[in-house]
N, C-alpha and C. Protein backbone atom coordinates (compact mmCIF):
# COMPACT_ATOMS: atom_id res chain seq x y z
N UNK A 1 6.65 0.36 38.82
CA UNK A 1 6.33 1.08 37.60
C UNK A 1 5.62 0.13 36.65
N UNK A 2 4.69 0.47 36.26
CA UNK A 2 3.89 -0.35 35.15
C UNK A 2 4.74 -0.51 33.62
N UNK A 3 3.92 -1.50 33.34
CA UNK A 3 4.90 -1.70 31.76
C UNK A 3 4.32 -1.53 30.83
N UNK A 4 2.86 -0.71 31.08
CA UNK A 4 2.21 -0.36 29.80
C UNK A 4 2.24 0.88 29.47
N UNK A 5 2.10 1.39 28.70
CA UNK A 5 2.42 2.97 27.66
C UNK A 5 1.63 3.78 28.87
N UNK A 6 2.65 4.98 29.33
CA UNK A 6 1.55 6.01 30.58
C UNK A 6 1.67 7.35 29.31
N UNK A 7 0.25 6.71 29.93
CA UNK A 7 -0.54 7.91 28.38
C UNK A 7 0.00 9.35 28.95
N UNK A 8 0.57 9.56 30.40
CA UNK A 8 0.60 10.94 30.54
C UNK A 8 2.34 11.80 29.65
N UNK A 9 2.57 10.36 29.69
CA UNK A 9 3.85 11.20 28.95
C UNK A 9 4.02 10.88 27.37
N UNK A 10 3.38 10.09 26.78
CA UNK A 10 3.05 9.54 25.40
C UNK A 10 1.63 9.47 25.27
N UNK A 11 1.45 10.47 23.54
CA UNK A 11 0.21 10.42 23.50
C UNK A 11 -0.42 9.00 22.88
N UNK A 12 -1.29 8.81 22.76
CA UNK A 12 -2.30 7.66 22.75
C UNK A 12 -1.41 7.35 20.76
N UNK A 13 -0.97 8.41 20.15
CA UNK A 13 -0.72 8.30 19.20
C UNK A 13 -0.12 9.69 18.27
N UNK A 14 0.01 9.51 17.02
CA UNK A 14 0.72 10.88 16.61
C UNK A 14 0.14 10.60 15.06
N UNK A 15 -0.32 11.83 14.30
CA UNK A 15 -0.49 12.18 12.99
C UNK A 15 0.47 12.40 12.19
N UNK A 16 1.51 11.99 11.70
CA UNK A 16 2.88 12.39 10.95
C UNK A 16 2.58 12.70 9.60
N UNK A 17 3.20 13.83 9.20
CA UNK A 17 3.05 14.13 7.77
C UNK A 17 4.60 14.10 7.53
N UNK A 18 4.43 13.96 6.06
CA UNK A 18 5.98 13.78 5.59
C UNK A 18 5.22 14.54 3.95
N UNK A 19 5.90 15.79 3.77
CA UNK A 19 5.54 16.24 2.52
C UNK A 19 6.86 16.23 1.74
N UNK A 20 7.11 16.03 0.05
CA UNK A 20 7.86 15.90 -0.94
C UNK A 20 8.08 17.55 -1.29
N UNK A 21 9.74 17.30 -1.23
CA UNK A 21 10.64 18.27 -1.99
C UNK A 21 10.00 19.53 -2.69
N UNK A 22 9.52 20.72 -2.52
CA UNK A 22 9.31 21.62 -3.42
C UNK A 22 7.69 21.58 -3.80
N UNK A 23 6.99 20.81 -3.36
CA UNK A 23 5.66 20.73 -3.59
C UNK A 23 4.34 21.42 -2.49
N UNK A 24 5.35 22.59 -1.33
CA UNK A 24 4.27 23.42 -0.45
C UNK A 24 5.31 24.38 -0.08
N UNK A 25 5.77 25.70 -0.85
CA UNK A 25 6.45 26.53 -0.33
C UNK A 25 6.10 27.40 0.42
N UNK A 26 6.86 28.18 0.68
CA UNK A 26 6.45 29.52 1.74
C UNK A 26 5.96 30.60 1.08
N UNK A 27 4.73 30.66 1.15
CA UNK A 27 3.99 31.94 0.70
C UNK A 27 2.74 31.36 -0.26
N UNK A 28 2.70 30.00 -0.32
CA UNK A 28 1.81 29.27 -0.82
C UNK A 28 0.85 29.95 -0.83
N UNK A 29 -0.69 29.81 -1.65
CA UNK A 29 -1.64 30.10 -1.65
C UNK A 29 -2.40 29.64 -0.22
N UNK A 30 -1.96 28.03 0.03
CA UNK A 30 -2.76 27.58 0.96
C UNK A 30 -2.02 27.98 2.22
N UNK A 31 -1.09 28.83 2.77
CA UNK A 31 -0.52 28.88 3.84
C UNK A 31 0.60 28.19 3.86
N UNK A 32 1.42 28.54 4.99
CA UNK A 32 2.30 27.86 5.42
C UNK A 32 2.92 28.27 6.63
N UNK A 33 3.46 27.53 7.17
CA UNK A 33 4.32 28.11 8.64
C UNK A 33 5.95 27.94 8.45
N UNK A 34 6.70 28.37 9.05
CA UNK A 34 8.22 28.37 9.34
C UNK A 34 8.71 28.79 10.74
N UNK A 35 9.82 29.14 11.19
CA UNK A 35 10.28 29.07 12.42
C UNK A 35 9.73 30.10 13.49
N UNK A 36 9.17 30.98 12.95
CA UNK A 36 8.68 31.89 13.44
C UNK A 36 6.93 32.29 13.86
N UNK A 37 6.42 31.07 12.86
CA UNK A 37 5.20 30.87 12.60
C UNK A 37 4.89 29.92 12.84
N UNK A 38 5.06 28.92 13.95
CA UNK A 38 5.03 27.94 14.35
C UNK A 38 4.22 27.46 15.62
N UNK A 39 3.16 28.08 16.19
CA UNK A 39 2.31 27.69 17.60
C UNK A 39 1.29 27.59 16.79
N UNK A 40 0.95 25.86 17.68
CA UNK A 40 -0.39 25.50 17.65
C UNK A 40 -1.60 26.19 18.02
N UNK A 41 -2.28 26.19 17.13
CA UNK A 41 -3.86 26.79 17.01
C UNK A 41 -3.69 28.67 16.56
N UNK A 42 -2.23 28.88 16.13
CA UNK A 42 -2.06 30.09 15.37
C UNK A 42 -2.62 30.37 13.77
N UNK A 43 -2.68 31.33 13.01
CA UNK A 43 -3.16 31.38 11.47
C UNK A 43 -1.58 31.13 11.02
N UNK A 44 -1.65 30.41 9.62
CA UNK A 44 -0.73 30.03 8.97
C UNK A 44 -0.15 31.55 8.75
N UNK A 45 1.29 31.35 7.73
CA UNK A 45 2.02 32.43 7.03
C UNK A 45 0.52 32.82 5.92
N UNK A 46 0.57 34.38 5.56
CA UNK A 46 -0.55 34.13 4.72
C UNK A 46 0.03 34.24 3.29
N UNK A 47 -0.65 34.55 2.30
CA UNK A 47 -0.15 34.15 1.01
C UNK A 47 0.62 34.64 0.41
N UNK A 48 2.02 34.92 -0.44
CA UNK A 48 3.20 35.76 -0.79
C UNK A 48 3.44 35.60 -1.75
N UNK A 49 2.94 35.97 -3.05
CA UNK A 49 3.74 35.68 -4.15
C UNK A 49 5.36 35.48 -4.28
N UNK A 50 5.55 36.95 -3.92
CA UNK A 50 7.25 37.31 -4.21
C UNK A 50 7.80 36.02 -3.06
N UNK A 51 7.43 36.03 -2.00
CA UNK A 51 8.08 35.07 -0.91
C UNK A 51 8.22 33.61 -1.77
N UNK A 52 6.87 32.85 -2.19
CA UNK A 52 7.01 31.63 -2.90
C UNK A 52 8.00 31.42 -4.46
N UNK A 53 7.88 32.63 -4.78
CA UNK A 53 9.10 32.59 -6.39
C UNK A 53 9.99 32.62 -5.97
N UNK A 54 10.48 33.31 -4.52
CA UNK A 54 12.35 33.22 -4.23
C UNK A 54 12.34 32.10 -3.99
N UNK A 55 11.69 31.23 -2.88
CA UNK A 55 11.22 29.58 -2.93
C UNK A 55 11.72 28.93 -4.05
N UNK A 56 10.87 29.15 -4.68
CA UNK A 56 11.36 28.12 -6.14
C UNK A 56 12.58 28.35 -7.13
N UNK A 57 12.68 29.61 -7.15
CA UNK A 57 14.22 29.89 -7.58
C UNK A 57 15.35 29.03 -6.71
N UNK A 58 15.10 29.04 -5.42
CA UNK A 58 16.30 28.07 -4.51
C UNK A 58 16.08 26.69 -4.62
N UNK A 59 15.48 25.71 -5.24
CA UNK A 59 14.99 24.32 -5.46
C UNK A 59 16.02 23.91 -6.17
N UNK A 60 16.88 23.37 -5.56
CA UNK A 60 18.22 22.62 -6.31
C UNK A 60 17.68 21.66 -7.78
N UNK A 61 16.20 21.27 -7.72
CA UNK A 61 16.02 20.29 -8.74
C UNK A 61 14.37 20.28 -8.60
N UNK A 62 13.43 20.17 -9.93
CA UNK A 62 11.93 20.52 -10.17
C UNK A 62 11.82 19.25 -8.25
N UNK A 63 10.34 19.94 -7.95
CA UNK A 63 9.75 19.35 -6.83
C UNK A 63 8.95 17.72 -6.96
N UNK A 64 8.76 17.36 -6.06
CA UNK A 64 8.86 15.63 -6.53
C UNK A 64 7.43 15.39 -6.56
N UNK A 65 7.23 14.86 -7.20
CA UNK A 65 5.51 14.43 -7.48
C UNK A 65 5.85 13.13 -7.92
N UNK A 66 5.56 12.24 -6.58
CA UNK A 66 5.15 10.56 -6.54
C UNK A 66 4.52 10.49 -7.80
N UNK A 67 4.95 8.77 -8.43
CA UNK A 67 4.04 8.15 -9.41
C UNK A 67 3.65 6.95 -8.33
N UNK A 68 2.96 5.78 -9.63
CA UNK A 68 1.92 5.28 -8.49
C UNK A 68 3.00 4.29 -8.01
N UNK A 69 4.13 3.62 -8.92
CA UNK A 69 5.32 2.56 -8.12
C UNK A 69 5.89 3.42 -6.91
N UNK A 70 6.14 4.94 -6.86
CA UNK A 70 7.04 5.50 -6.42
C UNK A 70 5.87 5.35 -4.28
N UNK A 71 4.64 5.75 -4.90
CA UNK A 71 3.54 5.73 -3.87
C UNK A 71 3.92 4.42 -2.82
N UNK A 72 4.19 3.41 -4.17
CA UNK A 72 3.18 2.10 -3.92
C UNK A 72 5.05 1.61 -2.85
N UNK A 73 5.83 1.92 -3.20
CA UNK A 73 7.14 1.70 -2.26
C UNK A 73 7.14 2.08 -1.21
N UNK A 74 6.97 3.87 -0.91
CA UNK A 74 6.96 4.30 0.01
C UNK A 74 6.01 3.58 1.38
N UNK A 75 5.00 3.49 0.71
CA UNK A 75 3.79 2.70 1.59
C UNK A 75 4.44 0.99 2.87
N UNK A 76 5.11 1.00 1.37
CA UNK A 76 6.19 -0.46 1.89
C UNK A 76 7.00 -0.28 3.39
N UNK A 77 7.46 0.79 2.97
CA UNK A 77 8.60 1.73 3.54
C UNK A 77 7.93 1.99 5.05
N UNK A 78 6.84 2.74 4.84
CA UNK A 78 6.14 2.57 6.13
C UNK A 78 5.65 1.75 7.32
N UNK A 79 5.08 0.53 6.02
CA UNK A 79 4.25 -0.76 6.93
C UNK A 79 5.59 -1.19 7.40
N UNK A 80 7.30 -1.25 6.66
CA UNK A 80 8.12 -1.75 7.24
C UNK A 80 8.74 -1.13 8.28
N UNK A 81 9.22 0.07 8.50
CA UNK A 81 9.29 1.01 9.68
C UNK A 81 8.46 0.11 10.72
N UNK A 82 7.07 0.08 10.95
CA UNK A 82 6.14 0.11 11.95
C UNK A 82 6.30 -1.31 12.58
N UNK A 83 6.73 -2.63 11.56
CA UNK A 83 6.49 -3.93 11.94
C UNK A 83 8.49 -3.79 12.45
N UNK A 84 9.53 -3.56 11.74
CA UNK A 84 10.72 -3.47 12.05
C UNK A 84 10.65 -2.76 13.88
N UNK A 85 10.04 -1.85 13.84
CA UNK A 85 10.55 -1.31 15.22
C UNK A 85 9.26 -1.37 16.24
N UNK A 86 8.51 -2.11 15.65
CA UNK A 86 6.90 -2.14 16.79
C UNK A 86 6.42 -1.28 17.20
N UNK A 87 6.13 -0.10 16.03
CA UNK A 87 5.07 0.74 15.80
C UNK A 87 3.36 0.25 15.48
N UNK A 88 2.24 0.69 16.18
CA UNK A 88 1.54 0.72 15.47
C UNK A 88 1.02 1.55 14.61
N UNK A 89 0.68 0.70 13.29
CA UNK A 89 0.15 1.44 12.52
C UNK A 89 -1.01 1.53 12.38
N UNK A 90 -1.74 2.35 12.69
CA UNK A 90 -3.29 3.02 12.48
C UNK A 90 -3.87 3.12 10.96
N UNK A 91 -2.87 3.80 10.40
CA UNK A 91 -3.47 4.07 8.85
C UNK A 91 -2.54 5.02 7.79
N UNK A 92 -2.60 4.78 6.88
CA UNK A 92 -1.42 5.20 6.24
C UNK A 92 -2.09 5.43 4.95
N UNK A 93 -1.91 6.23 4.10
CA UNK A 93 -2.27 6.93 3.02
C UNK A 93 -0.57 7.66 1.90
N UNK A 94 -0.40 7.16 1.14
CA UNK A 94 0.68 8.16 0.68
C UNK A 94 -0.31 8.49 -0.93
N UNK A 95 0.43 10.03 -1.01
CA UNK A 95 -0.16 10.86 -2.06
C UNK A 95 0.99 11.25 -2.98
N UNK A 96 0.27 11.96 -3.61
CA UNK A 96 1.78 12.45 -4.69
C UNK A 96 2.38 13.39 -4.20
N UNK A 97 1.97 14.34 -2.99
CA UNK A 97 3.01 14.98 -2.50
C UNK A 97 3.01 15.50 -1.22
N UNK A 98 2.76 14.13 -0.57
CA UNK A 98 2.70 13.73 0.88
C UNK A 98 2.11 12.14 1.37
N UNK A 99 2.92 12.32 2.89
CA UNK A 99 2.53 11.00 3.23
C UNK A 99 1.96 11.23 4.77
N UNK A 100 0.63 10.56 4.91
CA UNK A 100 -0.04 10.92 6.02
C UNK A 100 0.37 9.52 6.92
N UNK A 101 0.31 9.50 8.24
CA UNK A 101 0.22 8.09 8.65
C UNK A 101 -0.36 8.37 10.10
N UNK A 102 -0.89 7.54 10.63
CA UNK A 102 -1.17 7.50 11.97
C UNK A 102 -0.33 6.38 13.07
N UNK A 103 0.29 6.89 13.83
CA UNK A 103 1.19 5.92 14.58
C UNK A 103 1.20 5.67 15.88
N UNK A 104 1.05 4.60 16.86
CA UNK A 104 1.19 4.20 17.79
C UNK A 104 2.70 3.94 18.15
N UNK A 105 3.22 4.80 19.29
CA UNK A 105 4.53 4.18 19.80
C UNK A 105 4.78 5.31 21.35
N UNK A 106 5.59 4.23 21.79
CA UNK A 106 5.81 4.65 22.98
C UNK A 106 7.59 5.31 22.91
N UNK A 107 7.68 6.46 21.99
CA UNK A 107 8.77 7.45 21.89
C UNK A 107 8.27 8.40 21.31
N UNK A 108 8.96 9.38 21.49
CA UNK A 108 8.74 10.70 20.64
C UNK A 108 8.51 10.66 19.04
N UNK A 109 7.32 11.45 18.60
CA UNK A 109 7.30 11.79 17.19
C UNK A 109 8.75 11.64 15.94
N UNK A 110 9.81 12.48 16.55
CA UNK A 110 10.84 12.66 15.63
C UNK A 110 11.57 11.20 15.18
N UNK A 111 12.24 10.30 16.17
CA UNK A 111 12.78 9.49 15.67
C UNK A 111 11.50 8.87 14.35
N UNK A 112 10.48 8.26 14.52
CA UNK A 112 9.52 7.74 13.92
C UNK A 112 9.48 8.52 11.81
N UNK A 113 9.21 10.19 12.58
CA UNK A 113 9.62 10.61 11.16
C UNK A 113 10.86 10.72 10.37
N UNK A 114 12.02 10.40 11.09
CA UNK A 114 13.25 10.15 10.53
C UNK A 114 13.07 8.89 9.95
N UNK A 115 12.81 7.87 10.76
CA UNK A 115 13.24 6.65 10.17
C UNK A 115 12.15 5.74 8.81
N UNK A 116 11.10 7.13 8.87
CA UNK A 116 9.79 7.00 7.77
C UNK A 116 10.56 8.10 6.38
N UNK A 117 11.22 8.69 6.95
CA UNK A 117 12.05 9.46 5.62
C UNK A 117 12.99 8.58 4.75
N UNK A 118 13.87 7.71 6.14
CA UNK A 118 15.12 6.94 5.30
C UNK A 118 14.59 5.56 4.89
N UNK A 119 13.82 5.04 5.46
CA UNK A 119 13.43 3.81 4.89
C UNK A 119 12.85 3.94 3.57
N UNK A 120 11.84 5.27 3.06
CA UNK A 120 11.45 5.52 2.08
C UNK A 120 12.15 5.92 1.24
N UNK A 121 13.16 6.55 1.33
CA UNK A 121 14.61 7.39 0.36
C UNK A 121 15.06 5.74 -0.19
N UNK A 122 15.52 4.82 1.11
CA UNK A 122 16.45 4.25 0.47
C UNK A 122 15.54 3.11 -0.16
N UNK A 123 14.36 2.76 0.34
CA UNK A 123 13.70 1.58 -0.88
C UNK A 123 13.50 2.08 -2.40
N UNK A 124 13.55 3.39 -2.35
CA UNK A 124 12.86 4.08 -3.40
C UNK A 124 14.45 3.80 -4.23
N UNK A 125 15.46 4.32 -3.85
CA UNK A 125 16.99 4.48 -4.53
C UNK A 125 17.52 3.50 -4.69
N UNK A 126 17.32 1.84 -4.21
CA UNK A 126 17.38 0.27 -4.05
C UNK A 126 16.47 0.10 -5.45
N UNK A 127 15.27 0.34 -5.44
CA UNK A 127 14.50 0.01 -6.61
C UNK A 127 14.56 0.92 -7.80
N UNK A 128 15.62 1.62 -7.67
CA UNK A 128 16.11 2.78 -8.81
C UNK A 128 14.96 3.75 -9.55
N UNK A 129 13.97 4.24 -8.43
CA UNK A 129 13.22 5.00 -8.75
C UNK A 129 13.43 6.52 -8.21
N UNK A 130 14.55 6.83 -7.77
CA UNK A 130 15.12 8.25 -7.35
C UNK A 130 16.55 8.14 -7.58
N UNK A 131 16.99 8.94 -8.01
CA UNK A 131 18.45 9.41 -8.22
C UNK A 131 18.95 9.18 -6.44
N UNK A 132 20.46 8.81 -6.85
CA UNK A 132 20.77 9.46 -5.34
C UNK A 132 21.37 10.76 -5.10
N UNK A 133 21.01 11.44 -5.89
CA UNK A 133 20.94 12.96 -5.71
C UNK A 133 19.55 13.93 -5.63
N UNK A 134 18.72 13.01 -5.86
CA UNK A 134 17.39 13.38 -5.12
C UNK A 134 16.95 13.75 -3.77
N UNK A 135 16.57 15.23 -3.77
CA UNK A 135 15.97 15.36 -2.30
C UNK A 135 14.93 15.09 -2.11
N UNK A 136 14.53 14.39 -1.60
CA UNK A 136 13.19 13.99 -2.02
C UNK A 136 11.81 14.35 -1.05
N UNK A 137 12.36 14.94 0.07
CA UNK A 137 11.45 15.62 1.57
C UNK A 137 11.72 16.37 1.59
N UNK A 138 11.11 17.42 2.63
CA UNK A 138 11.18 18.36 2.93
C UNK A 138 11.97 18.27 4.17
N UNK A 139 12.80 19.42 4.86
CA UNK A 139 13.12 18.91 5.92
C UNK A 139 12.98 18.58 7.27
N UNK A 140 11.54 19.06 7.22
CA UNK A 140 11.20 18.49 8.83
C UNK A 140 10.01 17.81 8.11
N UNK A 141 8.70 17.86 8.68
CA UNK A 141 6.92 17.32 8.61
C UNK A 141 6.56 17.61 9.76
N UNK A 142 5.35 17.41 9.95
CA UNK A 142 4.28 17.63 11.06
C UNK A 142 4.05 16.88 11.53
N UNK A 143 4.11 16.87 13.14
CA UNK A 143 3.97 15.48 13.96
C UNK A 143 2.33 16.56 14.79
N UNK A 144 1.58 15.71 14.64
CA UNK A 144 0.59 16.28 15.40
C UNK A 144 0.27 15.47 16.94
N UNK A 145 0.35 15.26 18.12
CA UNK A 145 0.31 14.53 19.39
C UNK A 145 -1.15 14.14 19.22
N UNK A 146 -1.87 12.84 19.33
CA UNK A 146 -3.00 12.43 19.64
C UNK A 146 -3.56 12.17 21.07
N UNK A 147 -3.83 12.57 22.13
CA UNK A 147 -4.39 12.44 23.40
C UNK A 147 -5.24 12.19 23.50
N UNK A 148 -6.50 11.75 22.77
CA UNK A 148 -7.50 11.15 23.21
C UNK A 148 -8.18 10.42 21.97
N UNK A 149 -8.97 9.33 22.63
CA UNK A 149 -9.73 8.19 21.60
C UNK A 149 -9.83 9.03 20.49
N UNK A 150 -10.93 10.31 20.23
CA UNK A 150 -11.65 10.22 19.46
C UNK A 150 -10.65 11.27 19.01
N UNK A 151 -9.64 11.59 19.14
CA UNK A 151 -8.77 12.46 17.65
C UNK A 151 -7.87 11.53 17.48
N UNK A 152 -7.51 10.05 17.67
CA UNK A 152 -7.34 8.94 17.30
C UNK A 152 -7.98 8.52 16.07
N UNK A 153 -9.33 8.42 16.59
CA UNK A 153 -10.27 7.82 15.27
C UNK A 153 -10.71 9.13 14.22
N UNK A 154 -10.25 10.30 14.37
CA UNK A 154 -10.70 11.41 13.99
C UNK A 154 -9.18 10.91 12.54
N UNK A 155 -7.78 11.10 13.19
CA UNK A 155 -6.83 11.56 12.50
C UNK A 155 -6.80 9.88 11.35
N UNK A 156 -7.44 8.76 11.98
CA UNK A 156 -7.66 7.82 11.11
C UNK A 156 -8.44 8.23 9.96
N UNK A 157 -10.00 8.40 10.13
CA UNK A 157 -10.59 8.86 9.11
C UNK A 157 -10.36 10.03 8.67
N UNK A 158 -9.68 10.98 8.25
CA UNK A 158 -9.05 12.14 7.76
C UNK A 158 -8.23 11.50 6.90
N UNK A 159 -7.29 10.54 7.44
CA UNK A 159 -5.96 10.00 6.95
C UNK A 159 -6.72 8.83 5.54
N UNK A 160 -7.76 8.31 6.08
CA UNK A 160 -8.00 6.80 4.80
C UNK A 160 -9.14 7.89 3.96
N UNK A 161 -10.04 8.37 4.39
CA UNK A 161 -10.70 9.28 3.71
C UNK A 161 -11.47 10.79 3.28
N UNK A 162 -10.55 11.46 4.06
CA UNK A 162 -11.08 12.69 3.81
C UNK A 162 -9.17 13.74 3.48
N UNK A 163 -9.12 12.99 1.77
CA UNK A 163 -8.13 14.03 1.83
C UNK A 163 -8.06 15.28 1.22
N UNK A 164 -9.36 15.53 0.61
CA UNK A 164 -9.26 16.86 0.01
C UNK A 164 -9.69 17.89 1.28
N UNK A 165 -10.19 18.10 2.23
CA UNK A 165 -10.13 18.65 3.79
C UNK A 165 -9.07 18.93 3.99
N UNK A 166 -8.97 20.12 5.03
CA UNK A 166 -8.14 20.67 5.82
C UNK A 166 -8.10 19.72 7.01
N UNK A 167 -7.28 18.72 7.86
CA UNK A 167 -6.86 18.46 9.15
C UNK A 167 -7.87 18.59 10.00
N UNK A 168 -8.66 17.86 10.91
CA UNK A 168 -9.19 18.58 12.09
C UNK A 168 -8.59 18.81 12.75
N UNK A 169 -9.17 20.02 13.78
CA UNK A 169 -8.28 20.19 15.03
C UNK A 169 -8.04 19.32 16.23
N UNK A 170 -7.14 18.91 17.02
CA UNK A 170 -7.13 17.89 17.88
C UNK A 170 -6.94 18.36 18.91
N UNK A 171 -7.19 18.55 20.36
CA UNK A 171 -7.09 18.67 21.68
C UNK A 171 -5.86 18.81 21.93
């Protein structure tokens, strides 16, 4: 058995989004998906007023909108994730109410976005910039699978500069 990454069962890489607490509900203007609305290359939930106000009526606490220390940690949070567990990191962008990253690793998407949630919760609650009664994510994000070079270099440049765009599509 070889000891290098077999691209057939790990993709070349993964697009992870991690969006903040209360800042993309269900019925959004821009779409959204939930458990039911969930296959790739389907149309989002489409737009719901009444659906997004019951949304925000259930928000235990206003939705989190990063400042630039709060950004500038999380980012930390990341590059440390990636060098702690020998991820690569491709590219990383955090916003005020999301965090894009591009990642190299030879495991599944999920552990990666767990441990990009808690490293960021707890540097952020260490440097006393979140309550620890802050929710501060949402509870899952979007792991998108990368399989080939060029939605590699695609989900890079999307990620460092094209963030007012919609996502391209990836193979």
């Amino acid at each position: 058995m070889s000891s290098q990454l077999d691209t057939n069962v790990f993709p070349l890489a993964y697009l992870i989004t991690l969006r903040t607490y209360g800042t993309w509900l269900h019925g959004d203007e821009r779409g959204s998906i939930d458990r039911k609305h969930n296959i790739y290359g389907t149309p989002r939930l489409a737009p719901n007023l009444y659906r997004k106000q019951v949304e925000a009526r259930q928000l235990r606490h206003p939705p989190i909108v990063l400042n630039a220390a709060q950004r500038g940690v999380v980012e930390e949070a990341v590059r440390e994730v990636c060098r702690s567990r020998r991820y690569v990191l491709l590219a990383v962008n955090v916003r005020t109410n999301h965090v894009h990253s591009v990642i190299a690793a030879a495991c599944k998407p999920e552990p990666i976005l767990n441990a990009l949630k808690a490293y960021a919760t707890r540097k952020l609650r260490r440097a006393g910039l979140i309550t620890v009664k802050t929710k501060l994510w949402v509870r899952k994000g979007s792991r998108r699978y990368l399989w080939k070079e060029r939605d590699v270099d695609r989900a890079i440049a999307y990620v460092l500069y094209n963030q007012g765009e919609d996502p391209p599509d990836f193979d």
